[in-house]
PDB file of N, CA and C in Angstrom:
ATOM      1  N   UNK A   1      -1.416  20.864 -15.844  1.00  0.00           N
ATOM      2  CA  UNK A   1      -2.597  21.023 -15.013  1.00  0.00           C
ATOM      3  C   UNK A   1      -2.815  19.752 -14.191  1.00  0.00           C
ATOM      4  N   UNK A   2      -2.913  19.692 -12.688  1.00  0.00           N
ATOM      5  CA  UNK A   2      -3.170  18.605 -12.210  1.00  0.00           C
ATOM      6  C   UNK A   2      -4.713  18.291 -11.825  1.00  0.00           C
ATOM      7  N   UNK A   3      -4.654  17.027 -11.227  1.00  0.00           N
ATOM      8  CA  UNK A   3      -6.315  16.551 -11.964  1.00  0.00           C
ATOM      9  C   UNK A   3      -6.767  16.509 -10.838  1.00  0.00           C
ATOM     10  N   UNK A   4      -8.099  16.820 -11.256  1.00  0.00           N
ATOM     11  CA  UNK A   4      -8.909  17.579 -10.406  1.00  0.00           C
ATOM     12  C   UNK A   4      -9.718  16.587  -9.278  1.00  0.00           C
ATOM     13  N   UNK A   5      -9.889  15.041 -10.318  1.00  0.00           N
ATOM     14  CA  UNK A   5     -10.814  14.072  -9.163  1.00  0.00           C
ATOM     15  C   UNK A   5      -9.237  13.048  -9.378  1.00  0.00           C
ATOM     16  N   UNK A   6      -9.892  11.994  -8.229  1.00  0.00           N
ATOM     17  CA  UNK A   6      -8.478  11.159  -8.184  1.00  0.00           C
ATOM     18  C   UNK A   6      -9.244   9.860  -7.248  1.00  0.00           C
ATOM     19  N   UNK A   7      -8.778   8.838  -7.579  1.00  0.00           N
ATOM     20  CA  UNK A   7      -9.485   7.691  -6.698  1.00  0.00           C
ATOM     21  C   UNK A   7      -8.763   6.801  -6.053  1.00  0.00           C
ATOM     22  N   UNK A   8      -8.623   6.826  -4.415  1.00  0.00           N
ATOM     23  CA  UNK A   8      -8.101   6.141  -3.837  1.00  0.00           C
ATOM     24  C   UNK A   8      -8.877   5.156  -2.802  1.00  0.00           C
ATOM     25  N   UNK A   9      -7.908   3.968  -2.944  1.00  0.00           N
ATOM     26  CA  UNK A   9      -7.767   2.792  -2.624  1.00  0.00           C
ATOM     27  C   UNK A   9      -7.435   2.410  -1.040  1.00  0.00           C
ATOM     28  N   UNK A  10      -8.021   1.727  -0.239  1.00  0.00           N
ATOM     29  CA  UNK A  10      -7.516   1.413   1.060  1.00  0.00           C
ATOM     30  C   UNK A  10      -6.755   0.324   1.142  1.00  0.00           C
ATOM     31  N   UNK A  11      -5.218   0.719   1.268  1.00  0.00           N
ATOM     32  CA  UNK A  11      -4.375  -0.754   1.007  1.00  0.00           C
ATOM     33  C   UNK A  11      -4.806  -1.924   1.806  1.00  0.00           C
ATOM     34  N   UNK A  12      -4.046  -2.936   1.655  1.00  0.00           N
ATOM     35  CA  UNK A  12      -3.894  -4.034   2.442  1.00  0.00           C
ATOM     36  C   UNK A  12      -4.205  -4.043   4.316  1.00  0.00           C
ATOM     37  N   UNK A  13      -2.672  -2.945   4.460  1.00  0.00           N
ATOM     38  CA  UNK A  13      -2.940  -3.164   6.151  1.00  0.00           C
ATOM     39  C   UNK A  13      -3.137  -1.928   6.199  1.00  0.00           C
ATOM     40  N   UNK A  14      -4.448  -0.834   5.886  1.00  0.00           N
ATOM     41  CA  UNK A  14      -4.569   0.249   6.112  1.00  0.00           C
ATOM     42  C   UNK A  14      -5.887   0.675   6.421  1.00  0.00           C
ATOM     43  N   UNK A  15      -5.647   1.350   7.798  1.00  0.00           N
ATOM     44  CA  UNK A  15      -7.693   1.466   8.114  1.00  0.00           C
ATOM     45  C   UNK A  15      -7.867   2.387   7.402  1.00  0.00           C
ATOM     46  N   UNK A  16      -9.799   2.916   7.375  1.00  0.00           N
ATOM     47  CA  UNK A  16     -10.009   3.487   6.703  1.00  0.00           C
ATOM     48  C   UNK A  16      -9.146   4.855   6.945  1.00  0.00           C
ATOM     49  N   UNK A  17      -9.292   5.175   8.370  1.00  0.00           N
ATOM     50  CA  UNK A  17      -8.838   6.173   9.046  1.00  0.00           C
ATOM     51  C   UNK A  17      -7.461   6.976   8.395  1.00  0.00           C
ATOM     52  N   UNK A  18      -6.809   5.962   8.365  1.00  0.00           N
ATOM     53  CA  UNK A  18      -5.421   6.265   7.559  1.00  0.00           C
ATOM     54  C   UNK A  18      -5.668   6.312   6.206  1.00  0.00           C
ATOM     55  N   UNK A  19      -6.233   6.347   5.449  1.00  0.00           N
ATOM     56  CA  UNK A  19      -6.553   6.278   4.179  1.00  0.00           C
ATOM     57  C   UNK A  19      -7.281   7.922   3.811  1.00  0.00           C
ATOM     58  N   UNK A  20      -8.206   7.879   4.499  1.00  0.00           N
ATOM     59  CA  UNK A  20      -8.792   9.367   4.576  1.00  0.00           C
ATOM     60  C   UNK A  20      -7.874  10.386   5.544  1.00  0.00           C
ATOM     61  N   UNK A  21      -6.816  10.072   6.181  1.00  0.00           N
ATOM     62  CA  UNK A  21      -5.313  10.951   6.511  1.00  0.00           C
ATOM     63  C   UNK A  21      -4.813  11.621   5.303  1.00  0.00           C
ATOM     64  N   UNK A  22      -4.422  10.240   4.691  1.00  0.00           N
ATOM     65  CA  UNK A  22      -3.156  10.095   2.782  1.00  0.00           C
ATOM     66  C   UNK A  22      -4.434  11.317   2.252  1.00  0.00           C
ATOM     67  N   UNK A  23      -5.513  11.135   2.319  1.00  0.00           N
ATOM     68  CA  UNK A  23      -6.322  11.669   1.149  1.00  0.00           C
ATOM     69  C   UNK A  23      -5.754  13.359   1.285  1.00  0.00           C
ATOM     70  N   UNK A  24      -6.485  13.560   2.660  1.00  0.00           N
ATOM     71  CA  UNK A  24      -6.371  15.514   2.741  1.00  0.00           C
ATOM     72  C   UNK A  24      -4.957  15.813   2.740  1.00  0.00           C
ATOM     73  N   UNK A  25      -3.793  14.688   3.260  1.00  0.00           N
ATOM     74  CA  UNK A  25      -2.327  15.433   3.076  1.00  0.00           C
ATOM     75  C   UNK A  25      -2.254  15.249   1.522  1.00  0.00           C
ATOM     76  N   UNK A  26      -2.561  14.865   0.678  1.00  0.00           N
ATOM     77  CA  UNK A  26      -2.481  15.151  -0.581  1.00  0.00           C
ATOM     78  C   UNK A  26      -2.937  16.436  -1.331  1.00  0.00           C
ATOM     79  N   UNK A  27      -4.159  16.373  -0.512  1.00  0.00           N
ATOM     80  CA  UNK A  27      -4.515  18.059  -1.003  1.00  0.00           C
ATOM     81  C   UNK A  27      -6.020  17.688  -1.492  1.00  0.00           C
ATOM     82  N   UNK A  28      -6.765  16.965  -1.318  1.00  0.00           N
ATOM     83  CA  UNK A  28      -8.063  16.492  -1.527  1.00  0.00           C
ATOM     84  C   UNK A  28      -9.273  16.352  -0.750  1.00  0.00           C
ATOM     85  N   UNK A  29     -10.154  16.405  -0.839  1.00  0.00           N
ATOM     86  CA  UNK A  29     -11.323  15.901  -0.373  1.00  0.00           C
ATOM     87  C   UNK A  29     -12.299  14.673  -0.699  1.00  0.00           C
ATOM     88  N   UNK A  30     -12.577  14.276   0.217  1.00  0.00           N
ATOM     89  CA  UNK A  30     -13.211  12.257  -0.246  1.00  0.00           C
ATOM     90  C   UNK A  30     -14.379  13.000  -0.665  1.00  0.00           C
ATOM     91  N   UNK A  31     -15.318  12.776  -2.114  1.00  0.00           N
ATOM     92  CA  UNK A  31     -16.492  12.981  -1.853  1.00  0.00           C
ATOM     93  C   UNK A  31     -17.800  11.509  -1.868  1.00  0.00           C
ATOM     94  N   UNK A  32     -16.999  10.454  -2.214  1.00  0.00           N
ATOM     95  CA  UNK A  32     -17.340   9.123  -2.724  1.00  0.00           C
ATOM     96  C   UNK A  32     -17.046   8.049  -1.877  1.00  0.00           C
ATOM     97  N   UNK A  33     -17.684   7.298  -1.078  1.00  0.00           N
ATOM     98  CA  UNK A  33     -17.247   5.883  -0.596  1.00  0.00           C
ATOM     99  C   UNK A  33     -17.693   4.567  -1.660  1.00  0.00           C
ATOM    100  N   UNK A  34     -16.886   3.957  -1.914  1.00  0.00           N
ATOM    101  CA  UNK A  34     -17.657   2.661  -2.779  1.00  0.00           C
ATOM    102  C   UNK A  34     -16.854   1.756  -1.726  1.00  0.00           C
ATOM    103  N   UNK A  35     -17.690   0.690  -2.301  1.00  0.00           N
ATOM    104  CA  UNK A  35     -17.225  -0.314  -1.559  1.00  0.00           C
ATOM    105  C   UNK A  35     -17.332  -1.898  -2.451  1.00  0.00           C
ATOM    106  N   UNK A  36     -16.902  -2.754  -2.941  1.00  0.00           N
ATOM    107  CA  UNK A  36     -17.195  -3.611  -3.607  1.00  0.00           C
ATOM    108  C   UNK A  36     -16.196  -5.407  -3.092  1.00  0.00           C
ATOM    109  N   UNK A  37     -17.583  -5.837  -3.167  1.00  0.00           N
ATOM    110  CA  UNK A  37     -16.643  -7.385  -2.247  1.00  0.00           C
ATOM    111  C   UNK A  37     -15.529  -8.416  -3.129  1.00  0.00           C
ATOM    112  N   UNK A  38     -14.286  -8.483  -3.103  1.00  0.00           N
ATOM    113  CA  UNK A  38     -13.649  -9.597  -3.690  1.00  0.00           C
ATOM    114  C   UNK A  38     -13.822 -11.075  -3.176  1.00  0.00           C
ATOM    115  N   UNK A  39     -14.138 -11.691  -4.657  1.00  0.00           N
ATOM    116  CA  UNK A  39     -14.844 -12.723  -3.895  1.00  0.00           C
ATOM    117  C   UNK A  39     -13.463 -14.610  -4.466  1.00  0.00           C
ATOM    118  N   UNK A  40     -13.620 -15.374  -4.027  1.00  0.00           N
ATOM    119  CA  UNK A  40     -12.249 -16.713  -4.239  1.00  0.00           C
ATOM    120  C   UNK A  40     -13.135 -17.430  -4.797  1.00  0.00           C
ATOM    121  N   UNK A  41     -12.590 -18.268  -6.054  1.00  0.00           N
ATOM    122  CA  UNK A  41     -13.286 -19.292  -6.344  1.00  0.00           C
ATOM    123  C   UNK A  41     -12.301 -20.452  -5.964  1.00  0.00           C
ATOM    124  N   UNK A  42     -13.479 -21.509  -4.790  1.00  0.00           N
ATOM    125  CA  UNK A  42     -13.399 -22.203  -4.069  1.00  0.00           C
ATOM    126  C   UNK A  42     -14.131 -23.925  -5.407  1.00  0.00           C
ATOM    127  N   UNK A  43     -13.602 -24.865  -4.813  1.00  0.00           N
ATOM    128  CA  UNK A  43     -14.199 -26.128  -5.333  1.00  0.00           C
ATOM    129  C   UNK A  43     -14.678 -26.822  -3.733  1.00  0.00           C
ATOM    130  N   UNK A  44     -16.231 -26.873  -3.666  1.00  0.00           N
ATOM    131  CA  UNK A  44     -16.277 -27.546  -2.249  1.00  0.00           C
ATOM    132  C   UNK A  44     -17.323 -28.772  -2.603  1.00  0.00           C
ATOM    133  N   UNK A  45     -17.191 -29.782  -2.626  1.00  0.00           N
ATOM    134  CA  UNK A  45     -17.770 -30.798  -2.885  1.00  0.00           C
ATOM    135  C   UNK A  45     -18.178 -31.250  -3.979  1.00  0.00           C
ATOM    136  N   UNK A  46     -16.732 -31.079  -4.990  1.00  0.00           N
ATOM    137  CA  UNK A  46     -16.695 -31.417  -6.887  1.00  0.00           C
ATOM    138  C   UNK A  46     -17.754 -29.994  -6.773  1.00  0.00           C
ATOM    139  N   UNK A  47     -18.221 -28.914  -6.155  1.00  0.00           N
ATOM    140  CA  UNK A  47     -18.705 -27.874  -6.973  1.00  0.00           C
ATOM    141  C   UNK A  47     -18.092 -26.329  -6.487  1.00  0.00           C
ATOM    142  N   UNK A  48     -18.369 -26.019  -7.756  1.00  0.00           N
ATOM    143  CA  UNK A  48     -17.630 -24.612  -7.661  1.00  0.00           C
ATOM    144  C   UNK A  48     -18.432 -23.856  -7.032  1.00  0.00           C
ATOM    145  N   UNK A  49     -17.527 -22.925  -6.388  1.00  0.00           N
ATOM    146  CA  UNK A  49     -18.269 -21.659  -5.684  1.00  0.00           C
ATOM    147  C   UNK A  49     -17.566 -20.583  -4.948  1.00  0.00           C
ATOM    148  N   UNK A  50     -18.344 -19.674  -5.192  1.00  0.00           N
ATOM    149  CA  UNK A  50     -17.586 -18.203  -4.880  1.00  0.00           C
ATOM    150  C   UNK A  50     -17.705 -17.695  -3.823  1.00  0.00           C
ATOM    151  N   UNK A  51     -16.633 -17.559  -2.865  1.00  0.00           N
ATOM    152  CA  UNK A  51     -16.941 -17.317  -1.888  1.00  0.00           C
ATOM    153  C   UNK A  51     -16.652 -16.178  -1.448  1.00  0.00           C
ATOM    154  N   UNK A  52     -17.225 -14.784  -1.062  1.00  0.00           N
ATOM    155  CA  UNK A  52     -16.384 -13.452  -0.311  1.00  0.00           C
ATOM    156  C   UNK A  52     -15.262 -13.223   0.262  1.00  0.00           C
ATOM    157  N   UNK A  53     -13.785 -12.980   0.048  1.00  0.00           N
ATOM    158  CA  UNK A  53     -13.338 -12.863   1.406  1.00  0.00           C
ATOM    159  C   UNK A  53     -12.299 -11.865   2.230  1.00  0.00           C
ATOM    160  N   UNK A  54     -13.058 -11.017   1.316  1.00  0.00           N
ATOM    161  CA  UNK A  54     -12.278  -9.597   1.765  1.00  0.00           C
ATOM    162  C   UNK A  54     -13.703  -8.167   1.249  1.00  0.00           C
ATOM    163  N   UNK A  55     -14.015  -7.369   1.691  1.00  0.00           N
ATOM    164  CA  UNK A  55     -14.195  -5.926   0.642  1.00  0.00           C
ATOM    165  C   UNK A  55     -13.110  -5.283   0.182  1.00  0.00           C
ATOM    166  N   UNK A  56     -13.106  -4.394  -0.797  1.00  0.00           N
ATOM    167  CA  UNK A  56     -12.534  -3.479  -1.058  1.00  0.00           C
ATOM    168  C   UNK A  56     -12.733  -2.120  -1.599  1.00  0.00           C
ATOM    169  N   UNK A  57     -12.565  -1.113  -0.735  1.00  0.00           N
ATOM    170  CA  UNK A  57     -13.013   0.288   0.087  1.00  0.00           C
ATOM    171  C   UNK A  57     -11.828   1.174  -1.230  1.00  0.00           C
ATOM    172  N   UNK A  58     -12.753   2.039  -1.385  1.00  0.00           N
ATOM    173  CA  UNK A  58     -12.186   3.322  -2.561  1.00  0.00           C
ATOM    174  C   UNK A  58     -12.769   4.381  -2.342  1.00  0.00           C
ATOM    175  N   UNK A  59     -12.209   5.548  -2.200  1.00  0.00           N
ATOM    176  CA  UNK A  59     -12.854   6.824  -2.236  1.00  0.00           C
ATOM    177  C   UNK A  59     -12.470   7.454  -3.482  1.00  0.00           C
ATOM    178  N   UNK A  60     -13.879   8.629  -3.955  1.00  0.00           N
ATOM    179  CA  UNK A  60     -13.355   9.231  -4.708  1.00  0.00           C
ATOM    180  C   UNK A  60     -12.880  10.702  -4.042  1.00  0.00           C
ATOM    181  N   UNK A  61     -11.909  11.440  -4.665  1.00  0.00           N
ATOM    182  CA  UNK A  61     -11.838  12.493  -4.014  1.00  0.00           C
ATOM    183  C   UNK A  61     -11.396  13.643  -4.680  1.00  0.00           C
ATOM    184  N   UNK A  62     -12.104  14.932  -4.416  1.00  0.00           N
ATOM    185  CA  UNK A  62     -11.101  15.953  -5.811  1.00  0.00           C
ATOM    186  C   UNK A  62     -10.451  16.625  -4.479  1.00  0.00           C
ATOM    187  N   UNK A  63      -9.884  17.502  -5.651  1.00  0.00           N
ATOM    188  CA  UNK A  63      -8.927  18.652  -5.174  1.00  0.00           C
ATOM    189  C   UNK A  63      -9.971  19.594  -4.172  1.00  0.00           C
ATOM    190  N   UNK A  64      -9.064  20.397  -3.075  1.00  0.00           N
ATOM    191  CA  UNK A  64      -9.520  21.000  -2.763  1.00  0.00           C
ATOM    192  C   UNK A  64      -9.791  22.553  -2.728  1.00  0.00           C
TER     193      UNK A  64
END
């Protein structure tokens, strides 16, 4: 039996656009955007700190 929800990832060099392409040629529908920031730990003046420097974009999506 194949599964019914599935969660994909927006690679590296991939717009969203192309990402929600991969989704429906798979056979799915997005019903979920998340979005969550990766963040670097930086040392800037003997102090630590975290700095943002990318998001990273996931849909959820089931079958259709």
């Amino acid at each position: 039996m194949a599964k019914n929800k599935q969660t994909f990832y927006v690679e590296e060099e991939e717009t969203v656009e192309e990402c929600l392409a991969r989704i429906t040629a798979e056979g799915f529908m997005p019903v979920r955007r998340m979005e969550k920031p990766v963040f670097e730990e930086r040392t800037i003046n003997g102090e630590v700190q975290y700095v943002p420097v990318r998001q990273e974009i996931s849909f959820e999506a089931k079958r259709k």
